[in-house]
N, C-alpha and C. Protein backbone atom coordinates (compact mmCIF):
# COMPACT_ATOMS: atom_id res chain seq x y z
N UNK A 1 90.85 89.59 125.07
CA UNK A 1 91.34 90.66 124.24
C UNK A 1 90.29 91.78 124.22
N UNK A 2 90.49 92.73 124.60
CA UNK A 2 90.04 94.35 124.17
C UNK A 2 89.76 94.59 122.84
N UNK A 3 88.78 94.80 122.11
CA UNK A 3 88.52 95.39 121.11
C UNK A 3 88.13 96.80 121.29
N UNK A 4 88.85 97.93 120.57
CA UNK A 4 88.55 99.70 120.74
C UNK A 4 87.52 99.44 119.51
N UNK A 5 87.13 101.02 119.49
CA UNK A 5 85.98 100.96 118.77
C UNK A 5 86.45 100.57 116.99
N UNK A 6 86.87 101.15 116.56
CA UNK A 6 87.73 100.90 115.12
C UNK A 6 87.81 99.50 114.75
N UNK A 7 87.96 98.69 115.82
CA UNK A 7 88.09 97.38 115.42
C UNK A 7 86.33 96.82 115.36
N UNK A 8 85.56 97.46 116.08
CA UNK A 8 84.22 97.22 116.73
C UNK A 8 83.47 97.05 115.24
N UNK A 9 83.60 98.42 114.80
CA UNK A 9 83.06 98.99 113.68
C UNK A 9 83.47 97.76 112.15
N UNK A 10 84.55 97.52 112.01
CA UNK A 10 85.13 96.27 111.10
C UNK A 10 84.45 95.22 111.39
N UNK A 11 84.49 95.07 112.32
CA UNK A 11 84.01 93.45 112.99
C UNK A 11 82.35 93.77 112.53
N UNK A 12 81.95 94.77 112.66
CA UNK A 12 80.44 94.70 112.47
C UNK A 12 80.35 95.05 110.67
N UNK A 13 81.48 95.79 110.34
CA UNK A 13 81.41 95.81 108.60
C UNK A 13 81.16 94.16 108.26
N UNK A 14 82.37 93.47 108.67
CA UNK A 14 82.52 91.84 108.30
C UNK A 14 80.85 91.19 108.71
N UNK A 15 80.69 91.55 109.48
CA UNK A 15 78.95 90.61 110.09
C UNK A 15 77.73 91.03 108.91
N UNK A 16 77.75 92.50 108.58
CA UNK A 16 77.30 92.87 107.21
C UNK A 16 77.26 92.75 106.30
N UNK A 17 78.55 92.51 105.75
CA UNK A 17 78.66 92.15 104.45
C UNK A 17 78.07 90.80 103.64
N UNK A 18 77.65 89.36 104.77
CA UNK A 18 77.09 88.53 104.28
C UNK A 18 75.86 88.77 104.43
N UNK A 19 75.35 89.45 105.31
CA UNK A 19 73.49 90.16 105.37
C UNK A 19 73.28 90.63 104.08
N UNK A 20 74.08 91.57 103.69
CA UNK A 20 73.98 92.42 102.60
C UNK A 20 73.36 91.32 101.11
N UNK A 21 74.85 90.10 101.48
CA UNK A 21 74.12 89.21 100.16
C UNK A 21 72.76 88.68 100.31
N UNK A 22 72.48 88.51 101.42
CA UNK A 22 71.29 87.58 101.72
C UNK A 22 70.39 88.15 100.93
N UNK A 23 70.15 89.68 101.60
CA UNK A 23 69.14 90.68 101.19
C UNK A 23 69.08 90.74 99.77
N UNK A 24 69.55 90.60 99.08
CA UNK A 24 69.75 91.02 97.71
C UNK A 24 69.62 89.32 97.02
N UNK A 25 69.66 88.28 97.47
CA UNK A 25 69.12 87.37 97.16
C UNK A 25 67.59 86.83 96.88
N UNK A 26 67.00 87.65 98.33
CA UNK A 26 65.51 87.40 98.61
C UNK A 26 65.13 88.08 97.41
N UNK A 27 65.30 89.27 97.01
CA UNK A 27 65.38 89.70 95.59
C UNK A 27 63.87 90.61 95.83
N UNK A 28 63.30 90.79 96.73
CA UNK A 28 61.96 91.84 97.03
C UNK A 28 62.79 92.93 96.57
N UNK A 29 61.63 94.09 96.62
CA UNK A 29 62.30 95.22 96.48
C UNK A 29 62.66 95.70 98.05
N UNK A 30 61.67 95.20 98.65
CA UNK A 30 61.93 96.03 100.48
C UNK A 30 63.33 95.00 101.03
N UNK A 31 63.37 94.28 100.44
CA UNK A 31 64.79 93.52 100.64
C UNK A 31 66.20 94.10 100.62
N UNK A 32 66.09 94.39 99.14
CA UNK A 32 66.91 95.33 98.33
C UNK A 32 67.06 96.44 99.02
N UNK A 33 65.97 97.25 99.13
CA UNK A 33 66.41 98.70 100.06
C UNK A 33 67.01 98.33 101.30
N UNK A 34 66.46 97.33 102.13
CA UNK A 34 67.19 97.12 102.91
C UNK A 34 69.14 96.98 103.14
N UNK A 35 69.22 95.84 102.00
CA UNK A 35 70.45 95.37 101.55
C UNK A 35 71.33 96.50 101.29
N UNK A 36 70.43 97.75 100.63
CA UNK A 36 70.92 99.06 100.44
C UNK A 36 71.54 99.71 101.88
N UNK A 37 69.81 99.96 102.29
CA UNK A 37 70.56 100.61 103.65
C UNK A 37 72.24 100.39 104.53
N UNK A 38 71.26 98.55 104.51
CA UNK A 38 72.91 98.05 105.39
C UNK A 38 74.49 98.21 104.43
N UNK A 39 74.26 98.37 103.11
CA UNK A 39 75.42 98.24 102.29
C UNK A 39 76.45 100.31 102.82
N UNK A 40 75.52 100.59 102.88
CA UNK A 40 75.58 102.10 102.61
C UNK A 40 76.18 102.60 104.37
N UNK A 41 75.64 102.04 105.02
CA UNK A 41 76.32 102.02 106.33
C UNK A 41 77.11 101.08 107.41
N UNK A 42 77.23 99.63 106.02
CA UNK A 42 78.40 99.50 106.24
C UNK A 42 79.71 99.87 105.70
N UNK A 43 79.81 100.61 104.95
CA UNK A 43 80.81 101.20 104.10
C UNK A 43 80.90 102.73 104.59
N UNK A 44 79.69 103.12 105.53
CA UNK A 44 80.14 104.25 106.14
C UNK A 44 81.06 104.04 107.79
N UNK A 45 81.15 103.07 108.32
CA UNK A 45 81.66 102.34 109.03
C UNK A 45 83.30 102.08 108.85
N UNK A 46 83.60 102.42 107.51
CA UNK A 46 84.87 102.31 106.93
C UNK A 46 85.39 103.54 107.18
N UNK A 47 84.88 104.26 106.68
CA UNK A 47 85.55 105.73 106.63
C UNK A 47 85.63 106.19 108.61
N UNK A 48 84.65 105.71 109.26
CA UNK A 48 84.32 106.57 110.47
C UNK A 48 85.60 105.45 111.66
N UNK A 49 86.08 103.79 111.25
CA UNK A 49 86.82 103.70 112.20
C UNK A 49 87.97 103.81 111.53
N UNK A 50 88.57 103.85 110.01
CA UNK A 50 89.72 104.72 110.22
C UNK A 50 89.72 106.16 110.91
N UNK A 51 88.96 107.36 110.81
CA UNK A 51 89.33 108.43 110.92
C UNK A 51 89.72 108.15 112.57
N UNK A 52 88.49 107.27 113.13
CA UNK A 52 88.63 107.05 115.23
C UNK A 52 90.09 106.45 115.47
N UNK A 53 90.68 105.37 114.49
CA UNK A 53 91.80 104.70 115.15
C UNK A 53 93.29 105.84 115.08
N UNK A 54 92.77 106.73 113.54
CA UNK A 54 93.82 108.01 113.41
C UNK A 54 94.14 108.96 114.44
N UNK A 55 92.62 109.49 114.60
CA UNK A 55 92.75 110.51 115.74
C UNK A 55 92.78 110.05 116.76
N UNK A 56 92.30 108.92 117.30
CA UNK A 56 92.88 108.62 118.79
C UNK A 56 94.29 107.88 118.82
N UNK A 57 94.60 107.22 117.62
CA UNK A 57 96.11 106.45 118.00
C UNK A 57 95.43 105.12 118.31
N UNK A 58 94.20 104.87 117.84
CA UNK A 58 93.82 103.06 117.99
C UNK A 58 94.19 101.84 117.28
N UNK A 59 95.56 102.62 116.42
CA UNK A 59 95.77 101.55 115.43
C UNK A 59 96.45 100.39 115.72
N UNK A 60 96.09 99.25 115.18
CA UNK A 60 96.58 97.84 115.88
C UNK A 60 96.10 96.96 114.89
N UNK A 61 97.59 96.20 115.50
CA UNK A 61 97.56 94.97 113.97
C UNK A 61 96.47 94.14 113.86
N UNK A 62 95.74 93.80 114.45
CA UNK A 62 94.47 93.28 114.62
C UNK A 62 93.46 94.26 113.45
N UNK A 63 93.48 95.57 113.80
CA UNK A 63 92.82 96.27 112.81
C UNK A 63 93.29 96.61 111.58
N UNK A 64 94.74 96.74 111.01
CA UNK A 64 95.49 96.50 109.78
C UNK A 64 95.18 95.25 109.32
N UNK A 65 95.05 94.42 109.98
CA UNK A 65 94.65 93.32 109.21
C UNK A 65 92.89 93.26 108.82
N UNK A 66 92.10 93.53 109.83
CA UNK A 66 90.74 93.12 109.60
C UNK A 66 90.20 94.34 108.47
N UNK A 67 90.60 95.30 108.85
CA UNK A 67 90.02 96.32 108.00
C UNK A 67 89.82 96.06 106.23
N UNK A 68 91.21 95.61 105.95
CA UNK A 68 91.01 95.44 104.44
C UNK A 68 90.30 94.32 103.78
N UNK A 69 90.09 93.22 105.28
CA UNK A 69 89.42 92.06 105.09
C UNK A 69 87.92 92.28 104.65
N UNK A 70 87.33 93.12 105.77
CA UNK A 70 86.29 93.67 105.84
C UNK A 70 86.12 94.33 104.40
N UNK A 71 86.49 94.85 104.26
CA UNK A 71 86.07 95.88 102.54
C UNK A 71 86.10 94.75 101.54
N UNK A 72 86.72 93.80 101.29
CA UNK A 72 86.94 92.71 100.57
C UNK A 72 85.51 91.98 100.92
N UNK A 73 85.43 91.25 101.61
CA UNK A 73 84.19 90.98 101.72
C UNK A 73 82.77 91.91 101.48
N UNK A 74 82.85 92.96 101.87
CA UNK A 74 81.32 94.00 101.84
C UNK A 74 81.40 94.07 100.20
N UNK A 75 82.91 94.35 99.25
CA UNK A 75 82.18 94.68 98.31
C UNK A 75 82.03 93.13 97.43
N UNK A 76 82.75 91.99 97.86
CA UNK A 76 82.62 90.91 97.21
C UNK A 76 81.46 90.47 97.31
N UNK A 77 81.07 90.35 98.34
CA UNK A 77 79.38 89.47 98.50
C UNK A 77 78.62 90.56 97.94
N UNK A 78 78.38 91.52 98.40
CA UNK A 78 77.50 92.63 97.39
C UNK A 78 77.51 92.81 96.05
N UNK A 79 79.06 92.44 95.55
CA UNK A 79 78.96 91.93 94.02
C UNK A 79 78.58 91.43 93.31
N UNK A 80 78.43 89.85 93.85
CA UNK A 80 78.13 88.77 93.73
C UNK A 80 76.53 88.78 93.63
N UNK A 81 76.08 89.21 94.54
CA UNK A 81 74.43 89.46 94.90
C UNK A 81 73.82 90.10 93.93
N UNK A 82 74.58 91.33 92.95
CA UNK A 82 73.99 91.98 91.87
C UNK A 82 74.33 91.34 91.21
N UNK A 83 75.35 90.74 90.95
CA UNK A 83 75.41 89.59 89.92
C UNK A 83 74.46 88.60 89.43
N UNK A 84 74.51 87.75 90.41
CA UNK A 84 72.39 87.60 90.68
C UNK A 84 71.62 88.07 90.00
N UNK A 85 71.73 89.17 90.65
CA UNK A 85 70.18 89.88 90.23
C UNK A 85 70.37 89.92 88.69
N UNK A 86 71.63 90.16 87.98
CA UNK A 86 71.56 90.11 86.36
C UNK A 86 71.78 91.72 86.43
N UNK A 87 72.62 92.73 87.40
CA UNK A 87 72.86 93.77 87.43
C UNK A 87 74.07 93.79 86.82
N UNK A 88 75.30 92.89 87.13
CA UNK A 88 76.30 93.00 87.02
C UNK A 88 76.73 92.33 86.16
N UNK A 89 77.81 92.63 84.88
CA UNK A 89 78.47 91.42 84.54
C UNK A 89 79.07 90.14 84.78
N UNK A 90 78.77 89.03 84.88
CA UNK A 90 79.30 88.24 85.57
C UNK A 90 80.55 87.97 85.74
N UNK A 91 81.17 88.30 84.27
CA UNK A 91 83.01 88.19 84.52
C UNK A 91 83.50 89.26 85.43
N UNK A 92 82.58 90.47 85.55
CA UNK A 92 83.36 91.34 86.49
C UNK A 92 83.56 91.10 88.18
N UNK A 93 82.83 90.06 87.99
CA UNK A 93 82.78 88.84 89.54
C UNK A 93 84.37 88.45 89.65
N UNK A 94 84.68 87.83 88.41
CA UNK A 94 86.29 86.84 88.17
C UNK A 94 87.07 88.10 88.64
N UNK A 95 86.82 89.38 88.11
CA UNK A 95 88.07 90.40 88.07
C UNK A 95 88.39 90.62 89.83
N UNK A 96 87.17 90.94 90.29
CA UNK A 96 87.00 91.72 91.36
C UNK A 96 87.36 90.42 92.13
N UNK A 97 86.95 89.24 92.17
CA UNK A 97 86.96 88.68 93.61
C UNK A 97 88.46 87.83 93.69
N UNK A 98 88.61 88.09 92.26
CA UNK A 98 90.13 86.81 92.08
C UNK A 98 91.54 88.00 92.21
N UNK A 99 90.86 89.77 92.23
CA UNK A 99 92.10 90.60 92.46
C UNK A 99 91.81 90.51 94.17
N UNK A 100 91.36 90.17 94.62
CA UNK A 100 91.03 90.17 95.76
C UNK A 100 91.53 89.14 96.57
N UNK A 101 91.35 87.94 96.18
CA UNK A 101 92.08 86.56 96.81
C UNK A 101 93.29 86.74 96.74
N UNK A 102 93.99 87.04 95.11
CA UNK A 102 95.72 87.36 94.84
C UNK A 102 96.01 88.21 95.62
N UNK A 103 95.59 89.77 96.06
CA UNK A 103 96.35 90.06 97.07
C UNK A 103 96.05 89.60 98.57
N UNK A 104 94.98 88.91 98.92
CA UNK A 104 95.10 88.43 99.85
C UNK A 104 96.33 87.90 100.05
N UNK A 105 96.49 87.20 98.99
CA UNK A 105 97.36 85.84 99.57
C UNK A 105 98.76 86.29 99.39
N UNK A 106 98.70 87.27 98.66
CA UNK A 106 99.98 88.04 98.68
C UNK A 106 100.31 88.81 100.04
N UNK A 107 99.17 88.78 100.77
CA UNK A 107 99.56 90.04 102.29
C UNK A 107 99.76 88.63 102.41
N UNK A 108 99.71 86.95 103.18
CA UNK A 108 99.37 86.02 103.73
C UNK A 108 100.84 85.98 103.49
N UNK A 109 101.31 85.47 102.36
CA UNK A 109 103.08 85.32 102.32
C UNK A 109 103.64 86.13 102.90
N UNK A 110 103.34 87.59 102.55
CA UNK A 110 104.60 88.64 103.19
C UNK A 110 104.17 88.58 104.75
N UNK A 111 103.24 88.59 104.99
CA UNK A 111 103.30 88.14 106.64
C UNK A 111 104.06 86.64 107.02
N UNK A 112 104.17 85.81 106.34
CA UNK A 112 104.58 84.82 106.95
C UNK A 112 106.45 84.93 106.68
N UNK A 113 106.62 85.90 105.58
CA UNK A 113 108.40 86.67 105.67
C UNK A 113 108.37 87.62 106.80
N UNK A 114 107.54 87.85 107.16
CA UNK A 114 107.29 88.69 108.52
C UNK A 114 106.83 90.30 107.87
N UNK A 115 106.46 90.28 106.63
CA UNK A 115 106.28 92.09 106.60
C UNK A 115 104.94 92.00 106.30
N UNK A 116 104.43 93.30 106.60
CA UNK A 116 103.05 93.68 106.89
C UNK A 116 102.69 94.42 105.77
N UNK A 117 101.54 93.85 104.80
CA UNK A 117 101.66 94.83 103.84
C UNK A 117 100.69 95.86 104.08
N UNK A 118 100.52 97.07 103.92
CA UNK A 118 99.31 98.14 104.58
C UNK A 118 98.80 98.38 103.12
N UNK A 119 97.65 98.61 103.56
CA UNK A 119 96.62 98.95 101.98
C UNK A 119 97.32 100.40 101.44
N UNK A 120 97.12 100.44 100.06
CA UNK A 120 98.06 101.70 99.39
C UNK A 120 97.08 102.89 99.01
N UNK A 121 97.45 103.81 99.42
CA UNK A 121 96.05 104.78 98.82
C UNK A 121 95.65 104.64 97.30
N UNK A 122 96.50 103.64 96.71
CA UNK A 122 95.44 103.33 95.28
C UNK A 122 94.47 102.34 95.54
N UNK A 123 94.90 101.46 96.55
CA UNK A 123 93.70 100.13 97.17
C UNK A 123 92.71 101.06 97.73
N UNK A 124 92.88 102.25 98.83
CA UNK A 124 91.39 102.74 99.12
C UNK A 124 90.98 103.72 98.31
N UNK A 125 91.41 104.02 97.00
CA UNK A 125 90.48 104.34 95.88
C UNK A 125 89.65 103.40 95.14
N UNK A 126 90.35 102.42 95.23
CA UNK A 126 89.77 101.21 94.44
C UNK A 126 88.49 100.73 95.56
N UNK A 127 88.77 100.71 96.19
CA UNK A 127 87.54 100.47 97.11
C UNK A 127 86.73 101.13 98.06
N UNK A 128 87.18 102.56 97.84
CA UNK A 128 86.14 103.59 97.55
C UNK A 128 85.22 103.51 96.34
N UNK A 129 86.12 103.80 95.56
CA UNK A 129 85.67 103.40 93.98
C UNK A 129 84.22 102.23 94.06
N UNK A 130 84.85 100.54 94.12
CA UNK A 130 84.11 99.73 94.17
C UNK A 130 82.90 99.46 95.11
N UNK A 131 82.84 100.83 96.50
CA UNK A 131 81.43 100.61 97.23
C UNK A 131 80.93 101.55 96.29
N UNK A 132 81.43 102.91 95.81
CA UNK A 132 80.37 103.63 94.66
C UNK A 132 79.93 102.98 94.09
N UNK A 133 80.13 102.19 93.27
CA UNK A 133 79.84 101.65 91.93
C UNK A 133 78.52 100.10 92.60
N UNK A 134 78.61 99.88 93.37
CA UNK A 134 77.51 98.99 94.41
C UNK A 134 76.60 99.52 95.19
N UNK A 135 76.99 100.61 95.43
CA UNK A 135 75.36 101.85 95.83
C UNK A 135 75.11 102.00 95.16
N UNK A 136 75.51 102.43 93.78
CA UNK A 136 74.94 102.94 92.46
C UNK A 136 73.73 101.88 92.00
N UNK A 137 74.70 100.55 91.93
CA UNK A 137 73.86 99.81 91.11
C UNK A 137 72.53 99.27 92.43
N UNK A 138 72.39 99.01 93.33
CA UNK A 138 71.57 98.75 94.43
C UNK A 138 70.78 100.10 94.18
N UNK A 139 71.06 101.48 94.21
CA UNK A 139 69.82 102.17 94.06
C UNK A 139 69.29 101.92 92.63
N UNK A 140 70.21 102.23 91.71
CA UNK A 140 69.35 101.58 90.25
C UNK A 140 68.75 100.37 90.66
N UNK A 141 69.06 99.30 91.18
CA UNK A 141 67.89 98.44 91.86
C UNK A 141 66.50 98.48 92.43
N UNK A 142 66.86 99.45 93.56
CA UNK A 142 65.79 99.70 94.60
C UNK A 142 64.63 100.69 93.44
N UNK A 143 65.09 101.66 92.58
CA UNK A 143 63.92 102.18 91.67
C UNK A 143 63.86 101.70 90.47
N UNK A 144 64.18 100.76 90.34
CA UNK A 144 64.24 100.14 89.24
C UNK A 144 64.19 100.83 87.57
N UNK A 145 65.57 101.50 87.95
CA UNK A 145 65.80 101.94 86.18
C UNK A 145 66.51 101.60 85.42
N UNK A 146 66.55 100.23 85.24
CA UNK A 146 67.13 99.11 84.49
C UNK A 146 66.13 99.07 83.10
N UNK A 147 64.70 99.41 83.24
CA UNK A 147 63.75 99.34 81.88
C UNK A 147 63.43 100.59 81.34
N UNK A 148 64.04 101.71 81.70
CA UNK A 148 63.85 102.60 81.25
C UNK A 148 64.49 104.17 81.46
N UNK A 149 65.46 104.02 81.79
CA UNK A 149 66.72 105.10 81.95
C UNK A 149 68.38 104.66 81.35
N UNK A 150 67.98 104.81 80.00
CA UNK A 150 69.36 104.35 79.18
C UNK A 150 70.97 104.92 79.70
N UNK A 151 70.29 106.25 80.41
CA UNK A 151 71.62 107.35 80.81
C UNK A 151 72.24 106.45 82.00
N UNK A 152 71.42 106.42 82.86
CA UNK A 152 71.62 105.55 84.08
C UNK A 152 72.20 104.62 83.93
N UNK A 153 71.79 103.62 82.45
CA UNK A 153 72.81 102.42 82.85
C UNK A 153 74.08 102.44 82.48
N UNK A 154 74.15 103.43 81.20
CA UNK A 154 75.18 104.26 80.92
C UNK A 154 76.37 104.52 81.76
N UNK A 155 75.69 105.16 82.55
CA UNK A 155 77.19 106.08 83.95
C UNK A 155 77.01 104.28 84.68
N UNK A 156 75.85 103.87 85.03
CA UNK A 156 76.71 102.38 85.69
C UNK A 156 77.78 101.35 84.66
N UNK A 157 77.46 101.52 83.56
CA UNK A 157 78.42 100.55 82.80
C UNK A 157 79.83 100.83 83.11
N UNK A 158 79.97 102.07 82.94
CA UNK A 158 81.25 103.52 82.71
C UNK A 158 81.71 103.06 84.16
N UNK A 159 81.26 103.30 84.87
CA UNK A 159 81.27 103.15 86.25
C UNK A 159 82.12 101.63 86.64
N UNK A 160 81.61 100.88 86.02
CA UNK A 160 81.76 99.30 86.29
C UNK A 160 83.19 99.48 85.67
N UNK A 161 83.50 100.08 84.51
CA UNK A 161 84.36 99.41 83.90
C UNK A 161 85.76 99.94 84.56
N UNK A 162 85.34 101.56 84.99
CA UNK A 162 86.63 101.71 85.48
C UNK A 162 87.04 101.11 86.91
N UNK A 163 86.18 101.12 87.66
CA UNK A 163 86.23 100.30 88.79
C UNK A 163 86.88 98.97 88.61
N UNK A 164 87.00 97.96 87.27
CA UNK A 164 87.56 97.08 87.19
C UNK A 164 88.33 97.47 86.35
N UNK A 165 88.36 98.53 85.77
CA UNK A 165 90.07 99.05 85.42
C UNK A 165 91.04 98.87 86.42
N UNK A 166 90.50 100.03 87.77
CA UNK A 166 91.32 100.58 89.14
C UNK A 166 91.61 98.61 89.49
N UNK A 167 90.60 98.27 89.78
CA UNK A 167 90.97 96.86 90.56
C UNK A 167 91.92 96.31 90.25
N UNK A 168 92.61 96.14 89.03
CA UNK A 168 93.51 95.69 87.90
C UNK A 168 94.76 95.94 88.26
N UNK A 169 94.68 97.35 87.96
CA UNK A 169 95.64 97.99 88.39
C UNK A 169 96.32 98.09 89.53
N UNK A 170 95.31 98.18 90.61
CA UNK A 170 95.64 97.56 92.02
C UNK A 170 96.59 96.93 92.39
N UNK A 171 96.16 95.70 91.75
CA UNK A 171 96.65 94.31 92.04
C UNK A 171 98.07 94.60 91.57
N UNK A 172 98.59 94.99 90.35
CA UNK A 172 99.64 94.84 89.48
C UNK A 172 100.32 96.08 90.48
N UNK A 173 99.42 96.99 91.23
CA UNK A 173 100.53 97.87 91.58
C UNK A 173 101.10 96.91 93.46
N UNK A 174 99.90 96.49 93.78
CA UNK A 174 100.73 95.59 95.49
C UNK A 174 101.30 94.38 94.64
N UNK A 175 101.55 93.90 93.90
CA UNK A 175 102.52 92.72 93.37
C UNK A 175 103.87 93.19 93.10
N UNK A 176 104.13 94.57 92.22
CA UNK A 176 105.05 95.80 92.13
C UNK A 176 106.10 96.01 93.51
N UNK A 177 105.15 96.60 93.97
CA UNK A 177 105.70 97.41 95.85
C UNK A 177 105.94 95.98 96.48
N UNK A 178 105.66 94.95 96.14
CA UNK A 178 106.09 93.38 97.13
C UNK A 178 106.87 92.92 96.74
N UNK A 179 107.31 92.95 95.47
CA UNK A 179 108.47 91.92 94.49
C UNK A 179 109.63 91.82 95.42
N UNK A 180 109.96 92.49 95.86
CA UNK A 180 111.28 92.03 96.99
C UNK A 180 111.24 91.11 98.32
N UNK A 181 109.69 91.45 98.61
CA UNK A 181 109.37 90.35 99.07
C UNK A 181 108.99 88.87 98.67
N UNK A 182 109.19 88.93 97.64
CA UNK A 182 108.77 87.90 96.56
C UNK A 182 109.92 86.92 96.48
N UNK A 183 110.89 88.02 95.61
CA UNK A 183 112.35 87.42 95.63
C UNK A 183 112.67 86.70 96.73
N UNK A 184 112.81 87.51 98.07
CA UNK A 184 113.81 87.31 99.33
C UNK A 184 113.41 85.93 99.25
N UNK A 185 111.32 85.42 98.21
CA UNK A 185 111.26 83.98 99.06
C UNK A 185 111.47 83.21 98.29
N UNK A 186 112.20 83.83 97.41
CA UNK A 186 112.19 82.82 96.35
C UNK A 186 111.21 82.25 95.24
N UNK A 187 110.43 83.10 94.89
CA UNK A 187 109.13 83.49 94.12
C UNK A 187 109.41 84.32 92.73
């Protein structure tokens, strides 16, 4: 099988996204920046092989499928990893990774009724949304203004919450747009 670049770029988001946790485990600070770096360009990797598969016409079910996989993972393990660190709320782990499995498994059925579900431009806000809100907190990491910039943690709380507002919402809106696929299975 041929992989074009769009798919190249996913495939190397997905290989990232568990580096990303590692880094942020070791828990250094040169770790962390690191974990940063790679977080920050793998999520720029997102934006650059949709725009390649658009403008050239590289789109393929191989990449409808991996793409949203890929973002699911970069921001789940990166979640998880600030979670760790005691950055993140821990229940906002349950929100994020369990809206994440449900629609998985919700694309997993409607593929197996045979329909393809494509991410909704409220899913790539939400996960636009959710790599902001994981650079944010990774640079509040990397300079560490967790002991002494109240504003900062401020816009990250704010930050967090709507991000697991959007996620929420998400979910309730691809469960919405599928229900007929739901029905047809008897669900």
């Amino acid at each position: 099988m041929h992989l074009n670049w769009p798919n190249r770029l996913t495939i190397a988001r997905i290989i990232m996204a568990p580096i990303v946790m590692v880094l942020l485990q070791v828990g250094t600070l040169e770790a962390r920046w690191i974990a940063l770096i790679v977080f920050v360009v793998a999520s720029l990797t997102d934006l650059v092989d949709g725009y390649l598969a658009r403008k050239y016409g590289w789109i393929s079910n191989l990449g409808k499928f991996l793409d949203p996989l890929a973002d699911k993972l970069l921001v789940c393990l990166a979640w998880i990893g600030l979670t760790e660190l005691g950055l993140m709320p821990q229940w906002t782990v349950y929100v994020i990774v369990g809206r994440e499995l449900l629609v998985s498994g919700l694309r997993s059925i409607a593929a197996y009724a045979g329909v393809l579900i494509l991410p909704s431009r409220l899913g790539k806000w939400k996960a636009a949304l959710q790599m902001s809100v994981v650079s944010y907190y990774m640079l509040f990491s990397v300079l560490e203004m967790h002991s002494y910039h109240p504003i900062a943690l401020l816009i990250g709380k704010v930050s967090t919450w709507i991000a697991v507002i959007l996620t929420m919402i998400s979910a309730f809106h691809y469960f919405w747009r599928s229900r007929s696929v739901l029905q047809r299975l008897g669900m």
